[in-house]
N, C-alpha and C. Protein backbone atom coordinates (compact mmCIF):
# COMPACT_ATOMS: atom_id res chain seq x y z
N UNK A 1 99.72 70.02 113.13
CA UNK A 1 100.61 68.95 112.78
C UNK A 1 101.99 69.35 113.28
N UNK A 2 102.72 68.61 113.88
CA UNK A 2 103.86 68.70 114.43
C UNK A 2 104.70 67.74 114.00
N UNK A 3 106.09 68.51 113.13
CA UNK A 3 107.32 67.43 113.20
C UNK A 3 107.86 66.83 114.00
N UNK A 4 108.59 65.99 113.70
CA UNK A 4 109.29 65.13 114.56
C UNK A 4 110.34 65.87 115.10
N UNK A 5 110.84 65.62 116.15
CA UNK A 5 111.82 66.24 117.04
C UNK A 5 113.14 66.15 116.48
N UNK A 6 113.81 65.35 115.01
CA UNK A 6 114.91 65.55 114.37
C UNK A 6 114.85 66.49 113.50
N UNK A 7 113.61 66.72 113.37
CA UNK A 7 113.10 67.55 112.32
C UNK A 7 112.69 69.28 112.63
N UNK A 8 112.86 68.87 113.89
CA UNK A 8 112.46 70.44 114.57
C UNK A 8 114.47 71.33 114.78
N UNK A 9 114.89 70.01 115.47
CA UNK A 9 116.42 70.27 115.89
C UNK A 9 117.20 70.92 114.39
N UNK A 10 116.97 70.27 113.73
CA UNK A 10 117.37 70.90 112.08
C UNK A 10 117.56 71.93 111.86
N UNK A 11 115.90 72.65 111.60
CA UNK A 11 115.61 73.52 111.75
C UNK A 11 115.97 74.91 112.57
N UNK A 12 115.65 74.05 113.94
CA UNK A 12 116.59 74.90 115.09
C UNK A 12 117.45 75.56 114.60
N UNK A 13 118.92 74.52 114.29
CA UNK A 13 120.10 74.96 113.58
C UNK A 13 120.52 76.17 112.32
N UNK A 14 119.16 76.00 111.47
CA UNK A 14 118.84 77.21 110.70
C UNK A 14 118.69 78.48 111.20
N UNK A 15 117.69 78.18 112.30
CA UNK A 15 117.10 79.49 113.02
C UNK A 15 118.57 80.09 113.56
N UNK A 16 119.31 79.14 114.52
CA UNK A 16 120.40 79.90 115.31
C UNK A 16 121.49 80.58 113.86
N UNK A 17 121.31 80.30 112.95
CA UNK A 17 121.95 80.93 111.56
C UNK A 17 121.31 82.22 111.40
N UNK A 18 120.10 82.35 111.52
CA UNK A 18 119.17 83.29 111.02
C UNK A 18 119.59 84.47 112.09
N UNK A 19 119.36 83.92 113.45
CA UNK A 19 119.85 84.87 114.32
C UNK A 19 121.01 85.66 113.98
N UNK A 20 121.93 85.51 113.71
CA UNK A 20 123.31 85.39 113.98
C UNK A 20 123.19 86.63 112.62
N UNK A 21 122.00 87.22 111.70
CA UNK A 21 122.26 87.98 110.90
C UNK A 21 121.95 89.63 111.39
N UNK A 22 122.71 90.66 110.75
CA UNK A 22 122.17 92.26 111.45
C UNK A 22 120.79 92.08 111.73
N UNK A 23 120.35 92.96 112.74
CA UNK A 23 118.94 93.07 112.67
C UNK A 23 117.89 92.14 113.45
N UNK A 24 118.80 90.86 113.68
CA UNK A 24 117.50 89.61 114.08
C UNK A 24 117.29 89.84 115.45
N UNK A 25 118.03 90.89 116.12
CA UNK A 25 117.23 90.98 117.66
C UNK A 25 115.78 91.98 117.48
N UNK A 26 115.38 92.54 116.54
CA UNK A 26 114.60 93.27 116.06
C UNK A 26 113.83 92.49 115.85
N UNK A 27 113.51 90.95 115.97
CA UNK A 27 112.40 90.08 115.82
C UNK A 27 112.25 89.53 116.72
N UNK A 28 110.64 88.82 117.16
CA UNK A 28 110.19 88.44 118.12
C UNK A 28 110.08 86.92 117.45
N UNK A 29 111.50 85.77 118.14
CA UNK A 29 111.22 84.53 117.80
C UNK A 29 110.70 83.69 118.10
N UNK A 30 109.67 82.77 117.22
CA UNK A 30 109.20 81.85 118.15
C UNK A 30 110.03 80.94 118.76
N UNK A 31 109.45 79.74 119.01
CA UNK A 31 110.22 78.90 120.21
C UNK A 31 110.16 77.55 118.97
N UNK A 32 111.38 76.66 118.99
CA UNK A 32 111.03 75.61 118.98
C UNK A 32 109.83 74.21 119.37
N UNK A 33 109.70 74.43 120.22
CA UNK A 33 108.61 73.80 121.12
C UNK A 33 107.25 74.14 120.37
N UNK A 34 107.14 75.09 120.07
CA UNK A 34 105.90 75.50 119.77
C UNK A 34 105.30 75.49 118.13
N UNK A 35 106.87 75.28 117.44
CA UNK A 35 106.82 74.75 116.01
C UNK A 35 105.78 73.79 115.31
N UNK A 36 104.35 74.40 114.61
CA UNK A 36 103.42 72.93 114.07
C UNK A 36 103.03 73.74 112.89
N UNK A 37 102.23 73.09 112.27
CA UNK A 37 101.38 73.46 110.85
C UNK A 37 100.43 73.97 111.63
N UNK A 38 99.65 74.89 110.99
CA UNK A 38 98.09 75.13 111.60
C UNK A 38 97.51 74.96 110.50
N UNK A 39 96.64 73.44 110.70
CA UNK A 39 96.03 73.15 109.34
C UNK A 39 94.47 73.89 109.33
N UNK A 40 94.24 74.45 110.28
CA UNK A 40 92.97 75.12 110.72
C UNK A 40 92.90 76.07 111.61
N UNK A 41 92.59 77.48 111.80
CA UNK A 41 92.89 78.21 112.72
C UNK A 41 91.80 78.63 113.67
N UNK A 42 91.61 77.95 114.63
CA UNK A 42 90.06 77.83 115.65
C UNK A 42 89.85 78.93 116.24
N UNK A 43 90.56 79.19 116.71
CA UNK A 43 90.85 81.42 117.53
C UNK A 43 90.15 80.46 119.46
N UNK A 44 89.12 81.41 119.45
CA UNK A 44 88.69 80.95 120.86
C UNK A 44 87.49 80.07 120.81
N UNK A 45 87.35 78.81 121.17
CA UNK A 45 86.89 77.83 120.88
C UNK A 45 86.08 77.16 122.98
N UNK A 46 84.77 77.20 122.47
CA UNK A 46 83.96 76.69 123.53
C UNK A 46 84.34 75.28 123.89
N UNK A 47 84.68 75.21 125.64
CA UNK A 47 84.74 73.73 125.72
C UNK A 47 83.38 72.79 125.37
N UNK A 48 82.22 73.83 125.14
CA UNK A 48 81.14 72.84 124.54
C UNK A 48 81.69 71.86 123.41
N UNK A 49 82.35 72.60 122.43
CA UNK A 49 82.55 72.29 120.75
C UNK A 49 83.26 71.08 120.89
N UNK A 50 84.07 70.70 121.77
CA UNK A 50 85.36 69.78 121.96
C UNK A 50 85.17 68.06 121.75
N UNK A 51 84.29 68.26 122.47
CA UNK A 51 83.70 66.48 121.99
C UNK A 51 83.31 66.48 120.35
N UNK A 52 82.37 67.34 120.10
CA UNK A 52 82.35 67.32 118.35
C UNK A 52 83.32 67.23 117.29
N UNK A 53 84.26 68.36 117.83
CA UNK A 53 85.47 68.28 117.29
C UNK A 53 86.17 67.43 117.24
N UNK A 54 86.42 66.94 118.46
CA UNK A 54 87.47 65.56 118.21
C UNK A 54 86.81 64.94 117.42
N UNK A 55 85.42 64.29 117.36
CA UNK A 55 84.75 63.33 116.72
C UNK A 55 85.42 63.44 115.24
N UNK A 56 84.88 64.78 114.80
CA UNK A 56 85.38 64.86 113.40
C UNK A 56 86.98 65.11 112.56
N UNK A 57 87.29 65.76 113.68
CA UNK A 57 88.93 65.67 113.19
C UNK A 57 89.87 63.84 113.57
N UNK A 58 88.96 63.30 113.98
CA UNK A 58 89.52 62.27 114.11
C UNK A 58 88.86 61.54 113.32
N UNK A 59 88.04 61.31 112.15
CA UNK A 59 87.08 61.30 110.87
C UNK A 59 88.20 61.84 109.36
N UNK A 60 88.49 63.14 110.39
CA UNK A 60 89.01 63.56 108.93
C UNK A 60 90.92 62.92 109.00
N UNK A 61 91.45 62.94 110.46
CA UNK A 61 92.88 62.19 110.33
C UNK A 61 92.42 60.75 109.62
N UNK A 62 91.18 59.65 109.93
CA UNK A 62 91.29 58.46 109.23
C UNK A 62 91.26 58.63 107.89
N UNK A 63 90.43 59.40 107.16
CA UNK A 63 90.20 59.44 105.79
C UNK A 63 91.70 59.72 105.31
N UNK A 64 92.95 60.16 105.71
CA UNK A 64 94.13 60.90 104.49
C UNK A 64 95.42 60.04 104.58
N UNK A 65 96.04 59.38 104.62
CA UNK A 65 97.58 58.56 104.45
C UNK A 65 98.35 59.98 104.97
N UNK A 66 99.58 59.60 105.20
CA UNK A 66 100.36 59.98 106.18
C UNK A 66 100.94 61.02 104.73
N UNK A 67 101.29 62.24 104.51
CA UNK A 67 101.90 62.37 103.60
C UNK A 67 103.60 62.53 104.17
N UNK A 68 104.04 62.30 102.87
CA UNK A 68 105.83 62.86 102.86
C UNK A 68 105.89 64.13 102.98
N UNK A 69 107.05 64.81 103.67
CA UNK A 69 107.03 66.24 103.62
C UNK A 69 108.65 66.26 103.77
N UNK A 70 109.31 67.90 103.74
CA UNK A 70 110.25 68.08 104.36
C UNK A 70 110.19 69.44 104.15
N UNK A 71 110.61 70.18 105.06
CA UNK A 71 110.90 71.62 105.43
C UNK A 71 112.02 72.33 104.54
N UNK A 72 111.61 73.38 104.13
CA UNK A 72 111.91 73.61 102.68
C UNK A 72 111.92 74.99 102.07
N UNK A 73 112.66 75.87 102.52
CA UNK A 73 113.17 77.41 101.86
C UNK A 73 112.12 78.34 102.88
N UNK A 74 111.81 79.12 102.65
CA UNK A 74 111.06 79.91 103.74
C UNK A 74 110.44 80.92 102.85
N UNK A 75 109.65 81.93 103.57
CA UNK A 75 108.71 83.10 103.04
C UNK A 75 108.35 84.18 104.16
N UNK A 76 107.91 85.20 103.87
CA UNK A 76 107.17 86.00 104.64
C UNK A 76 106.09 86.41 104.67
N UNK A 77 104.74 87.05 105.35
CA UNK A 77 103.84 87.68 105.00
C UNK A 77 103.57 89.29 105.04
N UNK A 78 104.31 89.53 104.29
CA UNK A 78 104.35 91.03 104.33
C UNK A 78 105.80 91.26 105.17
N UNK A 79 105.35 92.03 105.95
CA UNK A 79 106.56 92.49 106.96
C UNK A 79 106.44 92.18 108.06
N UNK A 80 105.47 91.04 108.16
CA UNK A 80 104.72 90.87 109.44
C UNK A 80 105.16 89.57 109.93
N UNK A 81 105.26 88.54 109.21
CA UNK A 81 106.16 87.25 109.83
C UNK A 81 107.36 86.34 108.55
N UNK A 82 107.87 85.84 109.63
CA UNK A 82 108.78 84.99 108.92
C UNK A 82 108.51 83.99 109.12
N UNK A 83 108.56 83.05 107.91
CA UNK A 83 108.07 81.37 108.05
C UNK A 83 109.43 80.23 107.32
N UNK A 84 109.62 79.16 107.58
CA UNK A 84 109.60 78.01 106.86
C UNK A 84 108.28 77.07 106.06
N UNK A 85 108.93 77.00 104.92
CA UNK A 85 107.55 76.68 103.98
C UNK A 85 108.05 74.72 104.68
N UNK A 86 106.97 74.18 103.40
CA UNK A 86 106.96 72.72 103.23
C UNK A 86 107.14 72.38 101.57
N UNK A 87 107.51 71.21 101.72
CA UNK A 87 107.77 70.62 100.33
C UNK A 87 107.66 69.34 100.31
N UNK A 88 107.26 68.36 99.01
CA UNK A 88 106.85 67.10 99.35
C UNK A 88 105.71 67.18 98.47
N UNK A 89 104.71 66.37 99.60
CA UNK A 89 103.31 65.51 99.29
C UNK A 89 102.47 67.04 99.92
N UNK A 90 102.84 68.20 98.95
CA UNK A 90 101.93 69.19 99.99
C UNK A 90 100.59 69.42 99.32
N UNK A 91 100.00 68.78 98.24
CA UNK A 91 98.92 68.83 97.75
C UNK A 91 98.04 67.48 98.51
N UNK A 92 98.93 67.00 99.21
CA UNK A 92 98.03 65.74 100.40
C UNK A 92 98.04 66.43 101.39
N UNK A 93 98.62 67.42 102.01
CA UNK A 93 98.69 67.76 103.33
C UNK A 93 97.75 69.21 103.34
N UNK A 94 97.38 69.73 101.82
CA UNK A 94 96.64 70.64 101.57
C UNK A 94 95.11 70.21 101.66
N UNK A 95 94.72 68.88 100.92
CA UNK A 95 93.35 68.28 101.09
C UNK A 95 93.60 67.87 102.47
N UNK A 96 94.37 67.44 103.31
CA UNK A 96 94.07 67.07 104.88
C UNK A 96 93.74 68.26 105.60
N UNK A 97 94.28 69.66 105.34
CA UNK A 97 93.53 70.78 105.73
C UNK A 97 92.16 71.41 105.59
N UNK A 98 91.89 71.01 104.10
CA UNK A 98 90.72 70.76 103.73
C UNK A 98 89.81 70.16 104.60
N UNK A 99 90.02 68.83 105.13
CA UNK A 99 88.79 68.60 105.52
C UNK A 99 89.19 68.63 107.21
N UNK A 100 89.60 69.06 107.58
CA UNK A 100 90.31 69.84 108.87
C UNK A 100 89.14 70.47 109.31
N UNK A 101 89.70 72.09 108.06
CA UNK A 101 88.52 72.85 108.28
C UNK A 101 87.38 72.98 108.02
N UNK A 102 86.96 71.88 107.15
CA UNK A 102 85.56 71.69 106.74
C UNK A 102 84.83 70.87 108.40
N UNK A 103 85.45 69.96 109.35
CA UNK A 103 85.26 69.11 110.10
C UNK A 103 85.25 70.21 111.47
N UNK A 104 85.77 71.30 111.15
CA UNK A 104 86.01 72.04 112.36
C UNK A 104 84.95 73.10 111.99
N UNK A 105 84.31 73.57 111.08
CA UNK A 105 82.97 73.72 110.41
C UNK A 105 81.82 73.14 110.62
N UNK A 106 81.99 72.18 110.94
CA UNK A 106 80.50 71.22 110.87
C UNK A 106 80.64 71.24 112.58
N UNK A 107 81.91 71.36 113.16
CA UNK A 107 81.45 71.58 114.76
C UNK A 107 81.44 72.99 115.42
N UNK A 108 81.14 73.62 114.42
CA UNK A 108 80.90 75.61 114.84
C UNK A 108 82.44 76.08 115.48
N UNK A 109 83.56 75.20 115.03
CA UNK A 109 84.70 75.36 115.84
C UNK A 109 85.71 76.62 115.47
N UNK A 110 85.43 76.82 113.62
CA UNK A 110 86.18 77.03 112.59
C UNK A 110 86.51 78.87 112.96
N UNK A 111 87.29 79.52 113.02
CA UNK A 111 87.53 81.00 113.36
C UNK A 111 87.62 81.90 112.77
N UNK A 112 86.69 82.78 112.91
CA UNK A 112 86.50 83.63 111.46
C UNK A 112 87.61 84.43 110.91
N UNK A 113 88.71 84.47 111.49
CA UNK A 113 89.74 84.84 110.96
C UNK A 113 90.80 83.75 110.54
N UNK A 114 89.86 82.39 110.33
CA UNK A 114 90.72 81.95 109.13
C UNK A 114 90.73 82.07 108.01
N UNK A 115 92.07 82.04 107.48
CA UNK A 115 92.21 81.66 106.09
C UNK A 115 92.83 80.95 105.65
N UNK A 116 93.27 80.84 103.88
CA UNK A 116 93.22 79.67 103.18
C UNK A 116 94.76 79.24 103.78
N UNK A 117 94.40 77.89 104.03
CA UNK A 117 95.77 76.99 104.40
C UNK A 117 96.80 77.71 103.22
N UNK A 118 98.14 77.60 104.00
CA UNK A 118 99.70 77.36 103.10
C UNK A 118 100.41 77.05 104.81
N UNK A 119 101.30 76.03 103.37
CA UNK A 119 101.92 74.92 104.61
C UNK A 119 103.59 75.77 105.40
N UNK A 120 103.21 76.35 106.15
CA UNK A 120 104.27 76.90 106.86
C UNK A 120 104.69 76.54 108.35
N UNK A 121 105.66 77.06 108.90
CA UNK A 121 106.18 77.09 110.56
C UNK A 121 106.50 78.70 110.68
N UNK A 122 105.59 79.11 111.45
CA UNK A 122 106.14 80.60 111.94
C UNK A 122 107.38 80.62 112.51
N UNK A 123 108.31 81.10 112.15
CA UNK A 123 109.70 81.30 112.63
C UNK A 123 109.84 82.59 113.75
N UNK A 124 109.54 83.87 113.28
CA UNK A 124 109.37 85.27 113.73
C UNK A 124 108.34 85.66 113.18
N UNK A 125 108.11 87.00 114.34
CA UNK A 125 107.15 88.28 113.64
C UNK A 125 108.15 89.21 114.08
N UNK A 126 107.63 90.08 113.30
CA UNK A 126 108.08 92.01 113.42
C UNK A 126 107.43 92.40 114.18
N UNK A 127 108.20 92.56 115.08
CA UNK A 127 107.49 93.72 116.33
C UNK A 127 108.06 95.35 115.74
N UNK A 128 108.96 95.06 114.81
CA UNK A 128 109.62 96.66 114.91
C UNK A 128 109.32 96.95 113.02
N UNK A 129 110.39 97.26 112.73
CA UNK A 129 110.04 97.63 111.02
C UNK A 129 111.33 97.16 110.21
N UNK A 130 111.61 95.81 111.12
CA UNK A 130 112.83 94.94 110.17
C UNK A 130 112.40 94.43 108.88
N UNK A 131 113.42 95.01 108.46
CA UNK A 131 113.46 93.77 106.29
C UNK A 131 113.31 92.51 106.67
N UNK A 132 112.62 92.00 106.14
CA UNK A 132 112.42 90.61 106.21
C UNK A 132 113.23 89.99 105.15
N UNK A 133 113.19 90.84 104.33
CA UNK A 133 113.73 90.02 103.04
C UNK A 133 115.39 89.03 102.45
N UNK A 134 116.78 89.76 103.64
CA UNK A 134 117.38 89.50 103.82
C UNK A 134 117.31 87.56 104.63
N UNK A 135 116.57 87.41 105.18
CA UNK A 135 116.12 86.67 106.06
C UNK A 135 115.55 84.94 105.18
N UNK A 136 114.60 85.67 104.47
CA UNK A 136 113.88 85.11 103.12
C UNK A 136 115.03 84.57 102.45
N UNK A 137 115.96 85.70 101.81
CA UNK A 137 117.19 84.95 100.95
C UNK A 137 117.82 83.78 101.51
N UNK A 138 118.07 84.22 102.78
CA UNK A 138 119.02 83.11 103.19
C UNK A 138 118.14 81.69 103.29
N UNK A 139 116.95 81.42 103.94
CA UNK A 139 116.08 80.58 103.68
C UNK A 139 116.05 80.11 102.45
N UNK A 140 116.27 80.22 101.32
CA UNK A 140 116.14 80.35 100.15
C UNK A 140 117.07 78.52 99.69
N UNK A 141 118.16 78.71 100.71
CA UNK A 141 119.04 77.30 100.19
C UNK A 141 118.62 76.60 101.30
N UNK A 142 117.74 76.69 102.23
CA UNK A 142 117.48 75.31 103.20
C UNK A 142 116.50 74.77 102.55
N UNK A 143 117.12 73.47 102.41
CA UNK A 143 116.38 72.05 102.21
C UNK A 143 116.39 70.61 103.63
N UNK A 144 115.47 71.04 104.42
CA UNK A 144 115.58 69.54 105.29
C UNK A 144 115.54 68.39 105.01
N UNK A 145 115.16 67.14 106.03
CA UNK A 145 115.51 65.93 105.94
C UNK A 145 113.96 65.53 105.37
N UNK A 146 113.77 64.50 104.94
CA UNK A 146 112.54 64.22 104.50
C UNK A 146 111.56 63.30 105.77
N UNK A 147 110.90 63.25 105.85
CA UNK A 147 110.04 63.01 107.08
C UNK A 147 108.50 62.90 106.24
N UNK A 148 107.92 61.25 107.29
CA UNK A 148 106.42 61.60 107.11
C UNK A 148 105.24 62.10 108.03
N UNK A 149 104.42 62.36 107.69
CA UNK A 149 103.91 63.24 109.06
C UNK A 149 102.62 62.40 109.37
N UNK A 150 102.52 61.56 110.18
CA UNK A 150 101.50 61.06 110.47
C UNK A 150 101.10 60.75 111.53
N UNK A 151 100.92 62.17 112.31
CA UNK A 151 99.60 62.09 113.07
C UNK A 151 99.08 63.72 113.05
N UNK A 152 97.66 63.75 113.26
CA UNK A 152 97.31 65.39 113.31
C UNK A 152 96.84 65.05 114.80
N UNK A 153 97.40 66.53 115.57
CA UNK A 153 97.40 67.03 116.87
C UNK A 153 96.52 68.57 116.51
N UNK A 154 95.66 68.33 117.78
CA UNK A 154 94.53 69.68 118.06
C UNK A 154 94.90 70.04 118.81
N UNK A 155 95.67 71.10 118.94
CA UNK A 155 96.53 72.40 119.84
C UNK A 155 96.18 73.13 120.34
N UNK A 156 96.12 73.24 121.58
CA UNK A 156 95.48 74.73 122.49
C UNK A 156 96.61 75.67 122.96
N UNK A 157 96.35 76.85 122.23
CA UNK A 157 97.25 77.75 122.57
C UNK A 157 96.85 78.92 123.62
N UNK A 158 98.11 78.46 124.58
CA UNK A 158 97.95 79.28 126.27
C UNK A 158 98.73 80.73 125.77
N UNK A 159 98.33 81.55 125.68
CA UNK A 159 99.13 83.23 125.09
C UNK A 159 99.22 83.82 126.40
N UNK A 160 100.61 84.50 126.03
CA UNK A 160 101.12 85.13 127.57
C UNK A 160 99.90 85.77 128.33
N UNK A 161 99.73 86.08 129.45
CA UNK A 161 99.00 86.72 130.48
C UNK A 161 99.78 87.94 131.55
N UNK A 162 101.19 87.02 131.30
CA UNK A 162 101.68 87.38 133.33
C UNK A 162 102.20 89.07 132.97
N UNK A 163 102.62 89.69 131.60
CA UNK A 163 102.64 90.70 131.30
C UNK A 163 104.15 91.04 131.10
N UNK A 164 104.87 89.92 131.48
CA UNK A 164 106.19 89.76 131.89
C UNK A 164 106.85 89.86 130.43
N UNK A 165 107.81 90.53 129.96
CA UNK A 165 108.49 90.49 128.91
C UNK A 165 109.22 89.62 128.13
N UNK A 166 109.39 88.76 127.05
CA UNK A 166 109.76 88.19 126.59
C UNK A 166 108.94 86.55 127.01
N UNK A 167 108.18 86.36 127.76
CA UNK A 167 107.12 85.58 127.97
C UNK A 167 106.49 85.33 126.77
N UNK A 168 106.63 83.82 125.96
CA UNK A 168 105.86 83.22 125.27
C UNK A 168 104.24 82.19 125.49
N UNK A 169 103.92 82.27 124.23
CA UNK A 169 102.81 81.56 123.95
C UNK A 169 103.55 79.64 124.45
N UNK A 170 102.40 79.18 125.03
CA UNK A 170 102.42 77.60 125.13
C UNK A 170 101.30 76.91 124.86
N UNK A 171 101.94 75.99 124.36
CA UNK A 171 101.07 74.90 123.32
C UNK A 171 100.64 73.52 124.41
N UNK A 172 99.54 73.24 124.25
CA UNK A 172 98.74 72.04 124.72
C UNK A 172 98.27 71.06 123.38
N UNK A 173 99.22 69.94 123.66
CA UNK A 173 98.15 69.33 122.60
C UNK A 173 96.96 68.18 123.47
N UNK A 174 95.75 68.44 122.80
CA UNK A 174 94.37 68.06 123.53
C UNK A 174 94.08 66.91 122.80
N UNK A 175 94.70 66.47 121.80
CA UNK A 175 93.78 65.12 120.99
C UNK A 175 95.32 64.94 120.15
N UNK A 176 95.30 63.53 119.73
CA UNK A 176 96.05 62.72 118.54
C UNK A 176 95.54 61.65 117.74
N UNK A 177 95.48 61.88 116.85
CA UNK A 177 95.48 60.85 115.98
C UNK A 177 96.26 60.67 114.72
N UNK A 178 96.05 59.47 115.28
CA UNK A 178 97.39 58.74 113.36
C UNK A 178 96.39 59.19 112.19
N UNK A 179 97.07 59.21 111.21
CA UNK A 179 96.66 59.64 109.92
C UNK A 179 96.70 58.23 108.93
N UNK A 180 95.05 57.95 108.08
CA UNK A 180 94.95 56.75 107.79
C UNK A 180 94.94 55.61 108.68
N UNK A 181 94.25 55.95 109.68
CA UNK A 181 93.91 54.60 110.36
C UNK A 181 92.35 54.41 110.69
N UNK A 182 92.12 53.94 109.84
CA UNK A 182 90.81 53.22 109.67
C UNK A 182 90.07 52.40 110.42
């Protein structure tokens, strides 16, 4: 799921805050561009599976209404990444993951190193052995604009190759659909 582009720029604005603290060249940031929910985490996925998949994730976007959301204080996982959380309708956007990954299940798509949805945006990871926690605080008073999110996008992620330094991951989105359209 991907915000809207006022909603990403916002954000942005946070991040270039975040930077701007000791320490943040010691993190590996993501990109704007590449900012979405991962309501399901597929890993490496057969172009066999793809027709199935769409079938059903576009099954499971009709079944859910668009929920409300807005981007909303942040967290970490360990020492290992920095996120922006969600806030809102996130017990609708939690059952739309639900049947995400139940739909990405029924097409052998689902990656065994998923786990249980929480509604975040990867901001950074630690490449080195930075505090995160300083980082966290300040996240702590962002509250974004309110926004509804209605459409789910199936994302193919291109991960660096060329070996080249500071070379990011790029995002393909392969399918859309509106949410609640019947």
């Amino acid at each position: 799921m991907i915000p809207p582009a006022e909603i990403v720029a916002e954000l942005a604005a946070e991040v270039r805050r975040l930077k701007a603290l000791p320490g943040a060249d010691r993190l590996h940031w993501t990109e704007a561009a590449g900012w979405h929910f991962t309501l399901a985490f597929l890993g490496e996925t057969d172009e066999a599976v793809l027709p199935e998949l769409r079938e059903r994730l576009g099954r499971a976007a009709a079944r859910h209404r668009p929920p409300g959301l807005r981007l909303s204080r942040g967290g970490r996982f360990g020492d290992r990444a920095l996120w922006a959380g969600a806030a809102g309708e996130t017990a609708a956007l939690g059952r739309l993951a639900e049947s995400v990954a139940a739909g990405c299940r029924r097409a052998a798509a689902l990656s065994a190193d998923a786990r249980a949805f929480r509604a975040h945006l990867t901001l950074a990871r630690n490449r080195a052995d930075a505090d995160l926690r300083p980082y966290v605080s300040e996240l702590a008073r962002f509250e974004g604009a309110p926004w509804t999110a209605r459409e789910l996008t199936l994302v193919r992620s291109h991960l660096p190759a060329s070996g080249i330094k500071g070379e990011r991951p790029r995002y393909e989105a392969l399918a859309v659909w509106r949410l609640g359209s019947r």
